[in-house]
Protein backbone atom coordinates (compact mmCIF):
# COMPACT_ATOMS: atom_id res chain seq x y z
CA UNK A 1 1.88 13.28 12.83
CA UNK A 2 -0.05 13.65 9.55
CA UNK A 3 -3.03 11.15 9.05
CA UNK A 4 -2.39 8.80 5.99
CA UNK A 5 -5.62 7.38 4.07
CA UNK A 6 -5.26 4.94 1.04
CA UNK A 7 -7.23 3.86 -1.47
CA UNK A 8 -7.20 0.65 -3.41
CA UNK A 9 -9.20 -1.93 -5.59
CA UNK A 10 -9.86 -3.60 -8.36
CA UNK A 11 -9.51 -0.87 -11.68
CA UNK A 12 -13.09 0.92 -12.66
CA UNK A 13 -14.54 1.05 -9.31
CA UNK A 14 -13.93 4.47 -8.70
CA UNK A 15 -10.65 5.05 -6.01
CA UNK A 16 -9.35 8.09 -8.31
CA UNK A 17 -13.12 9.70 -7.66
CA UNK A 18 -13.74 8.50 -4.08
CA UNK A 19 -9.66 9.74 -3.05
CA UNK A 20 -10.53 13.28 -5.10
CA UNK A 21 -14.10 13.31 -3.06
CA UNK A 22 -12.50 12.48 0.50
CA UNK A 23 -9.71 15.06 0.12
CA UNK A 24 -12.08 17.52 -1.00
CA UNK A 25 -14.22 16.92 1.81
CA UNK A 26 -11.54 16.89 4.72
CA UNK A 27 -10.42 20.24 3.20
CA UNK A 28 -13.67 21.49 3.34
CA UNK A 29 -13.37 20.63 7.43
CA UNK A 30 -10.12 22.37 7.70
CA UNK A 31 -7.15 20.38 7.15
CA UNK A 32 -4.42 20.80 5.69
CA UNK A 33 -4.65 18.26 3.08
CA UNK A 34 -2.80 16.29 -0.36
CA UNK A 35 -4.15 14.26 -2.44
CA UNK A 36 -1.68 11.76 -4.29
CA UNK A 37 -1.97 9.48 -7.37
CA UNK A 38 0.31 6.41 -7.35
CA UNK A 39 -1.34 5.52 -10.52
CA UNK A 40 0.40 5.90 -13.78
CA UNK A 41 -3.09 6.52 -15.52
CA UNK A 42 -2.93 9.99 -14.55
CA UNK A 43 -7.12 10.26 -13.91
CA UNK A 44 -6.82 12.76 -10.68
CA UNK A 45 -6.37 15.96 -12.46
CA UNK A 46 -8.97 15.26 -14.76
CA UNK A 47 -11.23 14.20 -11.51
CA UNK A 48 -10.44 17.77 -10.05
CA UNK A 49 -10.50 19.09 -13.27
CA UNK A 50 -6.79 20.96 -12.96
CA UNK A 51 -3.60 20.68 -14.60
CA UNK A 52 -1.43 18.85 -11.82
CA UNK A 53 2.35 18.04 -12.09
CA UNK A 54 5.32 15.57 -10.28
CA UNK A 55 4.93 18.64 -7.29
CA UNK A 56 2.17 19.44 -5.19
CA UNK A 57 -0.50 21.86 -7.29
CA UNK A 58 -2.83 24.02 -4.72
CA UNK A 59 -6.05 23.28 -5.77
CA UNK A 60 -8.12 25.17 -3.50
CA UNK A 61 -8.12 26.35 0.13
CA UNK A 62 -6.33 23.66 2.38
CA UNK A 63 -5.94 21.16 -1.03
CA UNK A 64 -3.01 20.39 -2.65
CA UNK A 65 -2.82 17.66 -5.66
CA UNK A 66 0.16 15.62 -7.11
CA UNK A 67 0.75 13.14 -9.99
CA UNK A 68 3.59 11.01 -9.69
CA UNK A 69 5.86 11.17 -12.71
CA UNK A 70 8.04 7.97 -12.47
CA UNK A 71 11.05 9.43 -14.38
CA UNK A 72 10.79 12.53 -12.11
CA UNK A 73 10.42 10.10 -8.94
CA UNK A 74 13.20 7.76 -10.05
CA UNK A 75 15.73 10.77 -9.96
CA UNK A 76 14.88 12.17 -7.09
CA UNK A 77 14.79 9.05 -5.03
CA UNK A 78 17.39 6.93 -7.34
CA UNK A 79 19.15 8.86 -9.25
CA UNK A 80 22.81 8.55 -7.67
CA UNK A 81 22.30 4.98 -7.70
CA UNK A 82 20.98 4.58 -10.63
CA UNK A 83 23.95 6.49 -12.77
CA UNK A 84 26.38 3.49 -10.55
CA UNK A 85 24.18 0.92 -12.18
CA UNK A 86 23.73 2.41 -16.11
CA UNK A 87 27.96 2.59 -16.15
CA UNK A 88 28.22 -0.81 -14.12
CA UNK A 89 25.92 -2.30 -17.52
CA UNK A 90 27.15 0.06 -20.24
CA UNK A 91 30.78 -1.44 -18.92
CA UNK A 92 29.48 -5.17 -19.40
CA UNK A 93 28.84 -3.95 -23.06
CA UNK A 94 25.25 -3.11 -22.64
CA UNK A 95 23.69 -0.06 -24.97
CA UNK A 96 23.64 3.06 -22.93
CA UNK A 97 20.27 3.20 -23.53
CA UNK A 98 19.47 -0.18 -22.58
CA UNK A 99 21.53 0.20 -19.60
CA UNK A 100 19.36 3.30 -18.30
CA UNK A 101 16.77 1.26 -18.43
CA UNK A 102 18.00 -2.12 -16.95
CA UNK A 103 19.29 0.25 -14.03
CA UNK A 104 15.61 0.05 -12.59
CA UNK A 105 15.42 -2.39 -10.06
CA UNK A 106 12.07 -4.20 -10.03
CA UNK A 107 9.94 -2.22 -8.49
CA UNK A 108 11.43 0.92 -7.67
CA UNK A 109 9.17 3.05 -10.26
CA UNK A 110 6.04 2.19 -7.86
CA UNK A 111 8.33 2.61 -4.62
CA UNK A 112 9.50 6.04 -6.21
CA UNK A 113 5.83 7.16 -6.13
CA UNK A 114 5.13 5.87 -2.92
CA UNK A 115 8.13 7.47 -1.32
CA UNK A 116 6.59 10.57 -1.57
CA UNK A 117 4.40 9.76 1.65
CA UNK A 118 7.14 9.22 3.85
CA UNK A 119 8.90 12.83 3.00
CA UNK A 120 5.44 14.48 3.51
CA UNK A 121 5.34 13.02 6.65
CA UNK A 122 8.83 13.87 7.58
CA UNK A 123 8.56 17.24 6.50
CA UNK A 124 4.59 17.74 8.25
CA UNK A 125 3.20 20.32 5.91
CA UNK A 126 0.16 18.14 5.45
CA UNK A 127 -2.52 17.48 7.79
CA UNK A 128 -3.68 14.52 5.80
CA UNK A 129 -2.01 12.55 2.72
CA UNK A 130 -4.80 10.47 0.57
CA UNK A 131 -3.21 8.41 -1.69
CA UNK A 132 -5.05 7.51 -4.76
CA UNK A 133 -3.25 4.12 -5.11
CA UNK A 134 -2.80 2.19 -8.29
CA UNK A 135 -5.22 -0.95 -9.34
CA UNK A 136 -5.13 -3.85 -6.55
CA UNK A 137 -2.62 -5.86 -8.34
CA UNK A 138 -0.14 -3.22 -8.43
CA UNK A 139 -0.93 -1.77 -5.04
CA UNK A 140 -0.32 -5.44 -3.00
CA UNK A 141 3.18 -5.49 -5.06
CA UNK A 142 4.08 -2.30 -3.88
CA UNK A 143 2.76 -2.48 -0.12
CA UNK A 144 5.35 -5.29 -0.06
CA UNK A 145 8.35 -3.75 -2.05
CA UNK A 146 9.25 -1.78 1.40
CA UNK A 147 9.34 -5.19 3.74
CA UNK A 148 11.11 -6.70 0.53
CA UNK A 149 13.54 -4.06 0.23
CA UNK A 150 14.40 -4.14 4.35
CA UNK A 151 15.20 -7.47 3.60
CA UNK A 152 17.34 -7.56 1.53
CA UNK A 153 19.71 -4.17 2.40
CA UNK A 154 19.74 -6.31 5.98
CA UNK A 155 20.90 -9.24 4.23
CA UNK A 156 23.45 -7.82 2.05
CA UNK A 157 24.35 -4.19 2.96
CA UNK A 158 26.50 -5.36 6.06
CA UNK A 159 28.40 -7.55 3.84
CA UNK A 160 28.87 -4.32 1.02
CA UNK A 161 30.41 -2.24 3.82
CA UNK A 162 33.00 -4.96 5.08
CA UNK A 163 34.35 -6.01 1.81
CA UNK A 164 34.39 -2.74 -0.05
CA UNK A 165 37.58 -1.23 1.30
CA UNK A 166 38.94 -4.16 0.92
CA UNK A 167 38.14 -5.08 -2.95
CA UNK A 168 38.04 -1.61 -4.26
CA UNK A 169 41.91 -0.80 -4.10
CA UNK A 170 42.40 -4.28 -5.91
CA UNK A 171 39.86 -4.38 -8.24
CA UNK A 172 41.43 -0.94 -9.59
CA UNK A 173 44.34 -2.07 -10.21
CA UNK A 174 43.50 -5.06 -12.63
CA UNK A 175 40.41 -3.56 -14.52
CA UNK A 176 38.20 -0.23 -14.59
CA UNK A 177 35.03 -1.86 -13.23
CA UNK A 178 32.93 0.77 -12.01
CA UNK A 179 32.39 0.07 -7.91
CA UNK A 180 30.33 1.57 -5.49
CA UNK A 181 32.11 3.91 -3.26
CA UNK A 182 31.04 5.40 -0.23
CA UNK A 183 28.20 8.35 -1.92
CA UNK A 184 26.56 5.24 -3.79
CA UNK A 185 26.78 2.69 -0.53
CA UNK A 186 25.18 5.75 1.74
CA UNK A 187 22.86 6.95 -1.16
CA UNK A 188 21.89 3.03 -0.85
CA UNK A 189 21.65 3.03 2.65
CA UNK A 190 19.58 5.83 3.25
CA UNK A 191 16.73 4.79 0.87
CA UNK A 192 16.30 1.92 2.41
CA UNK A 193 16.46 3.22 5.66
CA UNK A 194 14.00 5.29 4.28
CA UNK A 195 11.99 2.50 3.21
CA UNK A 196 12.35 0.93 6.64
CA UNK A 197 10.26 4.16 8.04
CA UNK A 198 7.83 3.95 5.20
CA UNK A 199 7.03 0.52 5.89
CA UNK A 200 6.76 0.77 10.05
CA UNK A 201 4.36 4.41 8.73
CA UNK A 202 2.19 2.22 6.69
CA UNK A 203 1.64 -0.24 9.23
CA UNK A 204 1.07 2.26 12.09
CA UNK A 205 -2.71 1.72 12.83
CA UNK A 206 -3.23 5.22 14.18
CA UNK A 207 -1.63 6.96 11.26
CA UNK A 208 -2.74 5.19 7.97
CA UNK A 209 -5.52 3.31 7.16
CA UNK A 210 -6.61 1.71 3.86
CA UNK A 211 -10.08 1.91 2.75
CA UNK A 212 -11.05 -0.64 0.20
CA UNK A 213 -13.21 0.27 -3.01
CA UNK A 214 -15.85 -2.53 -4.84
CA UNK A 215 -18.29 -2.22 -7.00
CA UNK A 216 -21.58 -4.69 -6.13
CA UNK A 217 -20.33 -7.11 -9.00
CA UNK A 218 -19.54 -11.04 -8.14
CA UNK A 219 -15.98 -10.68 -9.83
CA UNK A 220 -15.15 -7.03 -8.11
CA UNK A 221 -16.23 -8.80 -4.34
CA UNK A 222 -14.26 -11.82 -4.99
CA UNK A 223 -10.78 -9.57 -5.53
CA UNK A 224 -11.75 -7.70 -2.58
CA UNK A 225 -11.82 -10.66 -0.70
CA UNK A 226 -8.28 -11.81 -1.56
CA UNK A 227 -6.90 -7.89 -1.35
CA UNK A 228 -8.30 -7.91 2.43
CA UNK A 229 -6.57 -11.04 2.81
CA UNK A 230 -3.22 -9.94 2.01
CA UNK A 231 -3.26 -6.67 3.33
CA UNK A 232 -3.87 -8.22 6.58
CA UNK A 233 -0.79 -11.06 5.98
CA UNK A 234 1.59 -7.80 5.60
CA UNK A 235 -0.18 -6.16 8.95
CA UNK A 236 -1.93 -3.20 7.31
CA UNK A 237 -5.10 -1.94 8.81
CA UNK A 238 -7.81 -1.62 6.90
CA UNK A 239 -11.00 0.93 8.36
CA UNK A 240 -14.10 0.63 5.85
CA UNK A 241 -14.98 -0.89 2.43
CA UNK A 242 -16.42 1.65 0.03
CA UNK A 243 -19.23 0.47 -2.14
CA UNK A 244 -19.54 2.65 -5.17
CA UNK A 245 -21.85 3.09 -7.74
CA UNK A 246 -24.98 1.67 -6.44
CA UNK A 247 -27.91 2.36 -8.67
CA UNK A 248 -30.33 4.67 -6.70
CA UNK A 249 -34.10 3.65 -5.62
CA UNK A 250 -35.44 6.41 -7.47
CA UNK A 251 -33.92 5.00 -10.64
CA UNK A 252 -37.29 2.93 -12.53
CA UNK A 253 -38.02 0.90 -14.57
CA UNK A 254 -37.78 -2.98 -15.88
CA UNK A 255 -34.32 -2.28 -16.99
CA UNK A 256 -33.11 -0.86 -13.75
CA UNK A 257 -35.02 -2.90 -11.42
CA UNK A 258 -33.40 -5.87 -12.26
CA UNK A 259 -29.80 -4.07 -11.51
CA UNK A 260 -31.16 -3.55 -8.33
CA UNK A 261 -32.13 -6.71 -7.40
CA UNK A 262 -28.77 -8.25 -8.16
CA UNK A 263 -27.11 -4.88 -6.50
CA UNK A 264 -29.26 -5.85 -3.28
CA UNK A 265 -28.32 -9.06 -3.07
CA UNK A 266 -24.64 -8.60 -3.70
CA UNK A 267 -24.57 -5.42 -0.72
CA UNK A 268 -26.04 -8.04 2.14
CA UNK A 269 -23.24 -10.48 0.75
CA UNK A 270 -20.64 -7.76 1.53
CA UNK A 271 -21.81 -6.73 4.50
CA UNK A 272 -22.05 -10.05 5.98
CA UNK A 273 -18.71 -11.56 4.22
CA UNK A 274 -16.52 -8.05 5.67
CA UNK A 275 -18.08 -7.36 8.99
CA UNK A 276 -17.30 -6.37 11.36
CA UNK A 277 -16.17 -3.35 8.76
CA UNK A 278 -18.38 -0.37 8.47
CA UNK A 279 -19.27 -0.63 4.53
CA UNK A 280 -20.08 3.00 3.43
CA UNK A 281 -22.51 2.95 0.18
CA UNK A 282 -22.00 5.53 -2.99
CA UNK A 283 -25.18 5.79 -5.40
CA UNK A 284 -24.31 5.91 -9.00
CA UNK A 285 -25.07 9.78 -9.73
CA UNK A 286 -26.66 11.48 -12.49
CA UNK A 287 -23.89 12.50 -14.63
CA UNK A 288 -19.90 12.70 -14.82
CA UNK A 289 -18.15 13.24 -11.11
CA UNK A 290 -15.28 15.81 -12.86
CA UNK A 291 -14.50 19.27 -10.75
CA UNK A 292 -14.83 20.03 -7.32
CA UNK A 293 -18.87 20.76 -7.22
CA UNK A 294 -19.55 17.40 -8.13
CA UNK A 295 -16.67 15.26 -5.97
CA UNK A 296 -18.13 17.38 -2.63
CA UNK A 297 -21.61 15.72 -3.50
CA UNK A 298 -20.19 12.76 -3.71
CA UNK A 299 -17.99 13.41 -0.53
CA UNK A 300 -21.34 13.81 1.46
CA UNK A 301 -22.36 10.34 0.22
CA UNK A 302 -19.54 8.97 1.68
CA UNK A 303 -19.05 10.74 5.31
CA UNK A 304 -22.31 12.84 5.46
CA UNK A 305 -21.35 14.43 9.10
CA UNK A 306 -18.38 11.88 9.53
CA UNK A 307 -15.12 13.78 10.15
CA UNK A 308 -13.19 11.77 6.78
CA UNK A 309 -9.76 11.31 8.48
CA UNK A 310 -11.21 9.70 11.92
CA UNK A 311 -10.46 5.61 11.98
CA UNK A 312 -13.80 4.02 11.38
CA UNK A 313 -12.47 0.72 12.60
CA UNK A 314 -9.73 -0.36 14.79
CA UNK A 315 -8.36 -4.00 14.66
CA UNK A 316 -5.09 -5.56 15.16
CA UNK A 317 -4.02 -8.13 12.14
CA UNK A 318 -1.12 -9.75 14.38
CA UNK A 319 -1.13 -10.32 17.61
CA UNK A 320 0.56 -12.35 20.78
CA UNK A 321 -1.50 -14.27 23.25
CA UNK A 322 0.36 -15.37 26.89
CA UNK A 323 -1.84 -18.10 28.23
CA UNK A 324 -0.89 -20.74 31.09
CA UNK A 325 2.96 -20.17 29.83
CA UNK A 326 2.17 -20.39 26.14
CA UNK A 327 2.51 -17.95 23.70
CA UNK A 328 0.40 -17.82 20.86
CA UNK A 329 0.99 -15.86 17.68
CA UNK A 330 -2.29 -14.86 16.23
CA UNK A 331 -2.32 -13.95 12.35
CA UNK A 332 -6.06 -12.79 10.88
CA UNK A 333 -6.62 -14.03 7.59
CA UNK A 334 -9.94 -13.30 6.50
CA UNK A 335 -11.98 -15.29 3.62
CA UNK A 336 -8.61 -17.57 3.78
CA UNK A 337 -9.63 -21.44 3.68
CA UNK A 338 -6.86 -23.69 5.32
CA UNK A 339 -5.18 -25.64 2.21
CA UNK A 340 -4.32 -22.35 1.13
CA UNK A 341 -2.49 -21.14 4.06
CA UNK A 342 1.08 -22.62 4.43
CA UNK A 343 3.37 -22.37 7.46
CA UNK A 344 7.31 -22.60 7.22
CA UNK A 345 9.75 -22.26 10.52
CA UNK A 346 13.14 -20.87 9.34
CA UNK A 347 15.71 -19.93 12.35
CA UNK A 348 14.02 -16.51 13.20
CA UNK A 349 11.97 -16.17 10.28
CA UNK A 350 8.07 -17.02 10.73
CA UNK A 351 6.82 -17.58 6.54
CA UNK A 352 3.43 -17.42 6.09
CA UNK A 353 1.95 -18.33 2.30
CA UNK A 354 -1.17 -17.53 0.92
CA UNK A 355 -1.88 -18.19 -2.16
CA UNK A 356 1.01 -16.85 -4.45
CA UNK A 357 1.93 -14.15 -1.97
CA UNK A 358 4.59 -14.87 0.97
CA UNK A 359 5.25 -12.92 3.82
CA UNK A 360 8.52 -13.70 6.27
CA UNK A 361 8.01 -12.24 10.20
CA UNK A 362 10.85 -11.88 11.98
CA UNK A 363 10.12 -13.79 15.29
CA UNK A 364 9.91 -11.35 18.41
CA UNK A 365 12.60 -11.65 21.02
CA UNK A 366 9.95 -13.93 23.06
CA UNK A 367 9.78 -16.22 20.36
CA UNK A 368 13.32 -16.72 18.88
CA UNK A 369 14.10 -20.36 21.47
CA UNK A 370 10.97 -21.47 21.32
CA UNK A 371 9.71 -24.09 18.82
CA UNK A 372 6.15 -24.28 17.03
CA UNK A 373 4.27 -26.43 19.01
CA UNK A 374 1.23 -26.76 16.88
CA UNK A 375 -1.03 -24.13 14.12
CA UNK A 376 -4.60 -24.20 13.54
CA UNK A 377 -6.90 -22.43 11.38
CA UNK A 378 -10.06 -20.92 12.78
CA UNK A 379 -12.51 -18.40 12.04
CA UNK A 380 -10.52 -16.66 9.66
CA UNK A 381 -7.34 -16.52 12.17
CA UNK A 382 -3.59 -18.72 11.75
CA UNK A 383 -3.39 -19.15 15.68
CA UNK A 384 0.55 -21.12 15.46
CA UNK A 385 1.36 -21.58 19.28
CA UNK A 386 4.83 -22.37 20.50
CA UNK A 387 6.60 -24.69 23.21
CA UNK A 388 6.89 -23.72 26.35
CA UNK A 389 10.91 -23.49 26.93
């Protein structure tokens, strides 16, 4: 199985340059190794300084480099459905043109770019995929679209099958109503089975890990904060934070030395506010990082002797406790404070709010007949323990 690294934060702190570097570097080691931008401010060919395309470009020994190109994308992972949906509008009397466009689901461009990691990792040509992800905004949305996605295709796909056969020869009879027939309901069904694989990939400890980028600014920390949040509600693991840009000691003067003083400051208030992560510091270098000289200096910043694809921290964001006949569901919610955490018991369905992001666990078999007994914030954990039965 390939190992999966991505890279996210808030725009301007560097994740195009740090990706480039870390791919660079693990090539350098040996493997076998892509680098991907999500982004759709193409920046990672100019980083590597090469022309790169919707297909993997080799690079240099053991590199390959891709930028997503979301028409490209849609069409390869769409495209069937897509054409169902343009005549299904263009048939309520919408423009053709229009119609192409409406045809997009929400979504599905940053899912079409994303996508690309599951194939690699169906097809194993890569060693190691680093994703170059898009800023932090953009990247929570589409860390969820996959969960999002399951949801609904579980919801309403079953329903789809049944009645198809049934409406279609009636429907045809009375109007000329494009429906979907059976290439557009399994073109359907295998994307979002695919999605269902991306999703349990993502969330697979031992195989991805997300490495968080900030900048020693109080605005840049304070998104971090509420990214490591939410990547832990949606059960992603995340392995180091990446401090970039850090102006060097040797840098003088009055000028400088007050940017250091602030930097300082802010670096112990990281440290202490994301232990236990290991928080791996990047000096603001001399000139432009473009070309592959300069990203394997800045590679050595970041791992010096470290092998770039091992897991520099292993933690579990969900968990179940069994105590004295109680289960306990344990959900880690770091930097969280408890009015913004809200808990919601629906049949099977566990939904968790922070903030303006939701998340809906599906109960395990253990905990469908029992009932919440009570929930308690502590120490950055939503410990919700049930009834005994």
């Amino acid at each position: 199985m390939s190992r999966i690294l991505l890279f996210t934060g808030k725009g301007g702190t560097g994740k195009t340059t740090v990706s480039a570097a870390t791919a660079v570097c693990a090539a350098k080691l040996g493997y076998k190794t892509l680098v991907l931008s999500t982004d759709t401010a193409h920046s990672l060919g100019d980083s590597l300084d090469r022309e790169l395309g919707p297909e993997p470009v080799r690079v240099s020994n053991h590199l390959w480099a891709q930028e997503s190109n979301i028409l490209y994308n849609l069409e390869k992972h769409w495209g069937t459905v897509k054409r169902w949906l343009a005549a299904l509008m263009a048939w309520r009397g919408l423009d053709e043109v229009v119609a192409e466009e409406v045809a997009v689901f929400p979504g599905m461009e940053e899912l079409a770019n994303l996508l690309w990691v599951y194939y690699y990792e169906q097809e194993k040509n890569y060693d190691l995929l680093v994703v170059d992800c898009a800023p932090t905004a953009e990247s929570l949305r589409l860390l969820t679209l996959p969960e999002v996605a399951k949801w609904w295709f579980n919801k309403l796909m079953p329903v789809g099958r049944r009645l198809m056969p049934i409406t279609t020869p009636i429907v045809n009879k009375f109007t000329d109503l494009p429906l979907p027939d059976k290439e557009i309901l399994g073109s359907m069904e295998e994307l979002f089975h695919e999605l269902d694989g991306l999703r349990a990939l993502l969330t697979d400890p031992k195989t991805t890990s997300i490495r968080l980028l900030l900048n020693p600014e109080k605005m840049v920390i304070k998104e971090a904060q509420r990214t490591y949040s939410y990547l832990n509600l949606y059960g992603y693991a995340i392995d180091a934070v990446i401090c970039n840009r850090l102006i060097p000691a040797t840098a003088d003067g009055a000028y400088f030395e007050k940017w250091k003083q602030a930097q300082t400051e802010y670096l112990q208030d990281i440290e202490e506010r994301f232990s236990p992560l290991p928080v791996i510091k990047v000096p603001l270098l001399e000139s432009e990082v473009v070309g592959l000289k300069k990203l394997r200096e800045v590679g050595e910043y970041l791992y010096g002797g470290n092998d770039p694809a091992r897991v520099f921290f292993e933690g579990q964001p969900i968990s179940i406790n069994h105590n004295d006949g109680l289960y306990t569901l344990i959900l880690k919610l770091p930097f969280a404070s408890k009015g913004e955490v809200s808990l919601l018991r629906s049949g099977d369905e566990l939904v968790v709010t922070i903030g303006n992001q939701r998340r809906s666990i599906i109960l395990p078999q253990v905990l469908l007949e029992r009932q919440v007994k009570e929930a308690k914030f502590d120490s950055g954990q939503l410990q919700i323990r049930f009834k005994e039965d």
